[in-house]
C-alpha atoms as a PDB file:
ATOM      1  CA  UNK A   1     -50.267 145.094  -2.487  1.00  0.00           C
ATOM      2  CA  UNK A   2     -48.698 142.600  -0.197  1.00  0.00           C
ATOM      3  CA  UNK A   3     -50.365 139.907   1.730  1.00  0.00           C
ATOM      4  CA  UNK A   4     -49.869 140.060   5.306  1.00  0.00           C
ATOM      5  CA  UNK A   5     -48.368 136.621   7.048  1.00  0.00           C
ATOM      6  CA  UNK A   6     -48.229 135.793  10.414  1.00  0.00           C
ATOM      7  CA  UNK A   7     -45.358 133.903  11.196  1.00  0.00           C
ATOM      8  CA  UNK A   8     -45.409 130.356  12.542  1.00  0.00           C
ATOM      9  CA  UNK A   9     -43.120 130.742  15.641  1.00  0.00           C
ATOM     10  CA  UNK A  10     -43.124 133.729  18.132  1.00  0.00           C
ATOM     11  CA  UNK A  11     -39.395 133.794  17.889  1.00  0.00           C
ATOM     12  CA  UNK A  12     -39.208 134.268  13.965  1.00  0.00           C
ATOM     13  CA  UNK A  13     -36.414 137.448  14.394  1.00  0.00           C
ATOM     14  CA  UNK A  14     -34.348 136.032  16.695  1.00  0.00           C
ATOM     15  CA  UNK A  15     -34.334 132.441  14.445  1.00  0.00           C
ATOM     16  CA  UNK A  16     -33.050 134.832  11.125  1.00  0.00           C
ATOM     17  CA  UNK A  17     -30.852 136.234  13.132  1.00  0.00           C
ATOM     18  CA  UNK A  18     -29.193 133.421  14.166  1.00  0.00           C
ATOM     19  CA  UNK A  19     -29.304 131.489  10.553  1.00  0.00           C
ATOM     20  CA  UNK A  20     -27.980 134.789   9.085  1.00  0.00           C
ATOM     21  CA  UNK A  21     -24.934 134.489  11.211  1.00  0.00           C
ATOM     22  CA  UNK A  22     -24.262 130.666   9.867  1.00  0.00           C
ATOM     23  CA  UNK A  23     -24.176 131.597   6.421  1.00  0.00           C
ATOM     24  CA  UNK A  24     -20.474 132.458   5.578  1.00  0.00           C
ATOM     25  CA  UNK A  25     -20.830 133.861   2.649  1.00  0.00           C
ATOM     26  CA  UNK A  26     -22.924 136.598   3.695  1.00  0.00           C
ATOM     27  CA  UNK A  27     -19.679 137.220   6.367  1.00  0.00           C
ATOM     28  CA  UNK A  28     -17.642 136.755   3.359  1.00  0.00           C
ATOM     29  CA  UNK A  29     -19.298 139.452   1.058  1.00  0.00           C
ATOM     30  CA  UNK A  30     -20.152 141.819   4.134  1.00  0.00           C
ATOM     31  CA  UNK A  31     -23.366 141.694   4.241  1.00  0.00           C
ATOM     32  CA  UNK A  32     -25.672 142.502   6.578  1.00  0.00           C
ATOM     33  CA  UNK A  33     -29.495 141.807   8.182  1.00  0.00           C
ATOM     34  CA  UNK A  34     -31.725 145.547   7.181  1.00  0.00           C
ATOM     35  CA  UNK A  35     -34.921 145.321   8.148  1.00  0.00           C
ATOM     36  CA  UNK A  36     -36.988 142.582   8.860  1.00  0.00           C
ATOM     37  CA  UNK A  37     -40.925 141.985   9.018  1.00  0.00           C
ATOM     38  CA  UNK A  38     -43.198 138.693   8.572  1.00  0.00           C
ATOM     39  CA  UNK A  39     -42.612 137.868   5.272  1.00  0.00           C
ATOM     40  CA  UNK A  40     -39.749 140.268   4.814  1.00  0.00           C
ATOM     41  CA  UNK A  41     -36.172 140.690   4.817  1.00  0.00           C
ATOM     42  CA  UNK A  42     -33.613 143.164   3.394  1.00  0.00           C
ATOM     43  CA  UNK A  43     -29.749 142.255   2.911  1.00  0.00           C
ATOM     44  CA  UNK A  44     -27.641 145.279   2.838  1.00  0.00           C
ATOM     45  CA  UNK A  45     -24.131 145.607   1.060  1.00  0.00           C
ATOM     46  CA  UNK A  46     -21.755 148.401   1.035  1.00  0.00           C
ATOM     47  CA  UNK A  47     -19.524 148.692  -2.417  1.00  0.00           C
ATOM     48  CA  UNK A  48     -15.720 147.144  -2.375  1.00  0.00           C
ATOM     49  CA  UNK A  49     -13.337 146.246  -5.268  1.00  0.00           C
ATOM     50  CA  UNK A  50     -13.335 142.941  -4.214  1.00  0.00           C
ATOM     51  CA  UNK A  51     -17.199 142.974  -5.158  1.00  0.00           C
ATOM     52  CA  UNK A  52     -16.862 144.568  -8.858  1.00  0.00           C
ATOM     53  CA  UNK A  53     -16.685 143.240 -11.681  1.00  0.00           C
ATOM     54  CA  UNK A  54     -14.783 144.690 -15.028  1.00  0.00           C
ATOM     55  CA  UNK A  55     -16.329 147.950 -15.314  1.00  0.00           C
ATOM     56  CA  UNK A  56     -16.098 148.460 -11.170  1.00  0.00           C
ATOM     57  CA  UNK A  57     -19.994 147.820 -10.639  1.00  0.00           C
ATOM     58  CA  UNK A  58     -20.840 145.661  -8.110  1.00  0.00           C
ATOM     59  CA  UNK A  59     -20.840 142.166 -10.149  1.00  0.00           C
ATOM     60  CA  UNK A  60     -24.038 140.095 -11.201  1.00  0.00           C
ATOM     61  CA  UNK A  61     -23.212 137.079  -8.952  1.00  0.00           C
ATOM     62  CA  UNK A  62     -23.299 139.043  -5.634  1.00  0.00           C
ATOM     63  CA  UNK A  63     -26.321 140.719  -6.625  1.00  0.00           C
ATOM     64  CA  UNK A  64     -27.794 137.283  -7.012  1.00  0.00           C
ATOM     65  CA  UNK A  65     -26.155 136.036  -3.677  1.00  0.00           C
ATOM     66  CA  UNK A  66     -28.006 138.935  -1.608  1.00  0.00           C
ATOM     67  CA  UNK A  67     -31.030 138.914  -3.415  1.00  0.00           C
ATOM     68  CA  UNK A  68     -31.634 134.607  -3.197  1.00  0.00           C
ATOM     69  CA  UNK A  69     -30.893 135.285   0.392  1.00  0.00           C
ATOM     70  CA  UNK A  70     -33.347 138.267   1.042  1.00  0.00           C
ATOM     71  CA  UNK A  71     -35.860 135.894  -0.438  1.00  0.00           C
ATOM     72  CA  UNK A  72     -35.076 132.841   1.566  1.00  0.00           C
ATOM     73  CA  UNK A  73     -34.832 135.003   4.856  1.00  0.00           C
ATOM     74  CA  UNK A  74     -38.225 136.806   4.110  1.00  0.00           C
ATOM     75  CA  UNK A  75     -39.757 132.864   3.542  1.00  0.00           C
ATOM     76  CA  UNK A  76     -38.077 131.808   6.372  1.00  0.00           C
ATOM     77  CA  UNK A  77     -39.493 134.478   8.660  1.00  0.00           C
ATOM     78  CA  UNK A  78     -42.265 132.593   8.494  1.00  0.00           C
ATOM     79  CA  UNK A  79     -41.992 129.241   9.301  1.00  0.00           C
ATOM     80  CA  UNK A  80     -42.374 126.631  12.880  1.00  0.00           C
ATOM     81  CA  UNK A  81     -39.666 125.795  14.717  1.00  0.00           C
ATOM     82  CA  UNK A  82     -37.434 123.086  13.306  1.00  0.00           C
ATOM     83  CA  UNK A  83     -37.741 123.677   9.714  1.00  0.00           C
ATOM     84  CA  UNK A  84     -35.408 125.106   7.175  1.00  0.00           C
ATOM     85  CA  UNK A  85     -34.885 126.934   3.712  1.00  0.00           C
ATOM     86  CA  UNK A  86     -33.313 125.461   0.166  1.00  0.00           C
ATOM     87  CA  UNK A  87     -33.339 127.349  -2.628  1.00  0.00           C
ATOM     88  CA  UNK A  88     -35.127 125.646  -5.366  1.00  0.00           C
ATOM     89  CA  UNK A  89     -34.618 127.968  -8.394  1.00  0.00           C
ATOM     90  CA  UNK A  90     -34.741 131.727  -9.258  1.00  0.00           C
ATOM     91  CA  UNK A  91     -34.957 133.587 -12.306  1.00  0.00           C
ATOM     92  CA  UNK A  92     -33.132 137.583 -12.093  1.00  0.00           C
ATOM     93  CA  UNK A  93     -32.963 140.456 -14.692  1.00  0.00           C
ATOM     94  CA  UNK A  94     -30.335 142.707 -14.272  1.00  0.00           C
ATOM     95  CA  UNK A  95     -32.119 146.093 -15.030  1.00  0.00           C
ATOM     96  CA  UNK A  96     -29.742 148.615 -14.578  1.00  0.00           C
ATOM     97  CA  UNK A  97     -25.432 148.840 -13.734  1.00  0.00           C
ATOM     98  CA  UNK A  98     -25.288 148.443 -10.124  1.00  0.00           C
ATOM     99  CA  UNK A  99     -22.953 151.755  -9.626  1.00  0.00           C
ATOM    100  CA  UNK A 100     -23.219 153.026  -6.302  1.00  0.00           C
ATOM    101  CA  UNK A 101     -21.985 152.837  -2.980  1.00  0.00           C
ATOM    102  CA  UNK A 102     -24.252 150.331  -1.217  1.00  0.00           C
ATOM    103  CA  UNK A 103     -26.851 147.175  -2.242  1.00  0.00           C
ATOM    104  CA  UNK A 104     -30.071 147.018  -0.836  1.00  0.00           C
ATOM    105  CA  UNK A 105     -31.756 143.562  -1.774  1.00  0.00           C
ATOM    106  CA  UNK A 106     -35.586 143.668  -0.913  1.00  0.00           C
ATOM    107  CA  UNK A 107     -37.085 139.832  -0.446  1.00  0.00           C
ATOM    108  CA  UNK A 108     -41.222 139.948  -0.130  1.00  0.00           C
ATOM    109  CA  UNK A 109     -43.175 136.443   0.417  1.00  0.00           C
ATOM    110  CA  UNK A 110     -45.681 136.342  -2.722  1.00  0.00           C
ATOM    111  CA  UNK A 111     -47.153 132.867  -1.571  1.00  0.00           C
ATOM    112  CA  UNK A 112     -45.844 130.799   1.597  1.00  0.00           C
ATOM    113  CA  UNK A 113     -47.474 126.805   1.078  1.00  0.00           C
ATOM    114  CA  UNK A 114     -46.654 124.494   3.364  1.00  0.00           C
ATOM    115  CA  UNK A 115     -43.685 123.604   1.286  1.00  0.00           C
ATOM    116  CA  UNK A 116     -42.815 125.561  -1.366  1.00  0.00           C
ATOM    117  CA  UNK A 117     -42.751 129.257  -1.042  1.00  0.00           C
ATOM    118  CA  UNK A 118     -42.643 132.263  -3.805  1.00  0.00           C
ATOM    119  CA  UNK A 119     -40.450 135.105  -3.317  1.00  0.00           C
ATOM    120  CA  UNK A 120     -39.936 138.223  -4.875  1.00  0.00           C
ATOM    121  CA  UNK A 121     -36.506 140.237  -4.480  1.00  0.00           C
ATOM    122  CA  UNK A 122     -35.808 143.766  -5.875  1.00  0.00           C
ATOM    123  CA  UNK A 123     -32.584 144.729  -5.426  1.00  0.00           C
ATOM    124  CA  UNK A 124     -31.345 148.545  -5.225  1.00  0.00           C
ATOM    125  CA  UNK A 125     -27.928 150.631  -5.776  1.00  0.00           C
ATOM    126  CA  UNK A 126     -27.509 153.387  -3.334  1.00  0.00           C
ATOM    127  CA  UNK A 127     -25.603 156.279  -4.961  1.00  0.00           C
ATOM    128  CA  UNK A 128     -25.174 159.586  -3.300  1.00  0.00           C
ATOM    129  CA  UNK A 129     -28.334 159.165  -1.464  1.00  0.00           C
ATOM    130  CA  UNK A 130     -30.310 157.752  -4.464  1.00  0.00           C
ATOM    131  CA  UNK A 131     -31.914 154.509  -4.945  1.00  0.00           C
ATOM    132  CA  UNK A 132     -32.072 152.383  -8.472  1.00  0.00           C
ATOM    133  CA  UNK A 133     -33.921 149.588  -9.230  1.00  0.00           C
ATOM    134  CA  UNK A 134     -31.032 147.006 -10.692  1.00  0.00           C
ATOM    135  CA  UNK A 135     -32.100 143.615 -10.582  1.00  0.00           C
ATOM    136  CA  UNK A 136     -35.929 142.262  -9.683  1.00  0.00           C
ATOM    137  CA  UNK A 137     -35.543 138.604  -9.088  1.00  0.00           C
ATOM    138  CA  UNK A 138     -38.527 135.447  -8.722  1.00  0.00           C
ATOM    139  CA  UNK A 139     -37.898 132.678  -6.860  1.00  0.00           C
ATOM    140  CA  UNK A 140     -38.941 129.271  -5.530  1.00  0.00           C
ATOM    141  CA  UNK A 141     -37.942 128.002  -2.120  1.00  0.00           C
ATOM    142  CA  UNK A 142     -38.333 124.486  -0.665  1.00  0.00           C
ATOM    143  CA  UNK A 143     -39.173 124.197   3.238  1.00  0.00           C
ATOM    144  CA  UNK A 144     -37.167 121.212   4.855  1.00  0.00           C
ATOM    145  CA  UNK A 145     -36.257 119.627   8.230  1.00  0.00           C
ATOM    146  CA  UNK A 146     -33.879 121.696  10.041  1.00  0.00           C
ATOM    147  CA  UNK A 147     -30.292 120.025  10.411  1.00  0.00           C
ATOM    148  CA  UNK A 148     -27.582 118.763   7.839  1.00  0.00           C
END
């Protein structure tokens, strides 16, 4: 069952929104913002050729890519003004081939400290209307000072 979080800063939506639309690579990979709650974030991903990998499923890296992201986002719902999101580490099974026509990568806050935060990211193929569980991914995120 999932914990409920209140987020730290009224504007939490608008302040994903906006750091979505920095990163490039989600512009690169097409990828877009699903849903979004306190403590949760979904990065969707329709299937191109540019994404596959030798059999013509959607390839292990961008998996990872969408589902560290849907973690960070989901952590980052949550915290004040003026702070930021690093990835510390994650650890990600592949489960199944992700053959279908979209990605859906699921990111859920497990624990939010006042620094580190746990994530936990399933990610889903979309195939003729049909989800699948591929890859369930655990991760560690680091809350810093906003800027470069």
């Amino acid at each position: 069952m999932m914990k409920h979080f209140d987020p730290a800063d009224a504007n939490w939506e608008g302040r994903v929104h906006a750091s979505f639309a920095r990163q490039g690579i989600m512009d690169t990979l097409g990828a877009r913002l699903g849903s979004l709650a306190p403590g949760k974030a979904e990065i969707l991903l329709d299937f191109h050729e540019r994404l596959s990998q030798q059999h013509g499923f959607f390839h292990a890296g961008v998996i990872s890519t969408i589902a560290d992201s849907a973690g960070a986002f989901a952590a980052y719902s949550l915290f004040p003004p003026g702070r930021a999101i690093v990835s510390v580490e994650f650890k990600i099974n592949m489960l199944n081939p992700a053959d279908g026509e979209r990605l859906r990568a699921a990111g859920e806050v497990l624990k939010c400290g006042r620094t580190l935060s746990i994530c936990e990211v399933e990610v889903y193929t979309i195939k003729q209307g049909a989800e699948t569980l591929c890859a369930k991914m655990q991760q560690t995120l680091f809350q810093v000072a906003e800027g470069k």
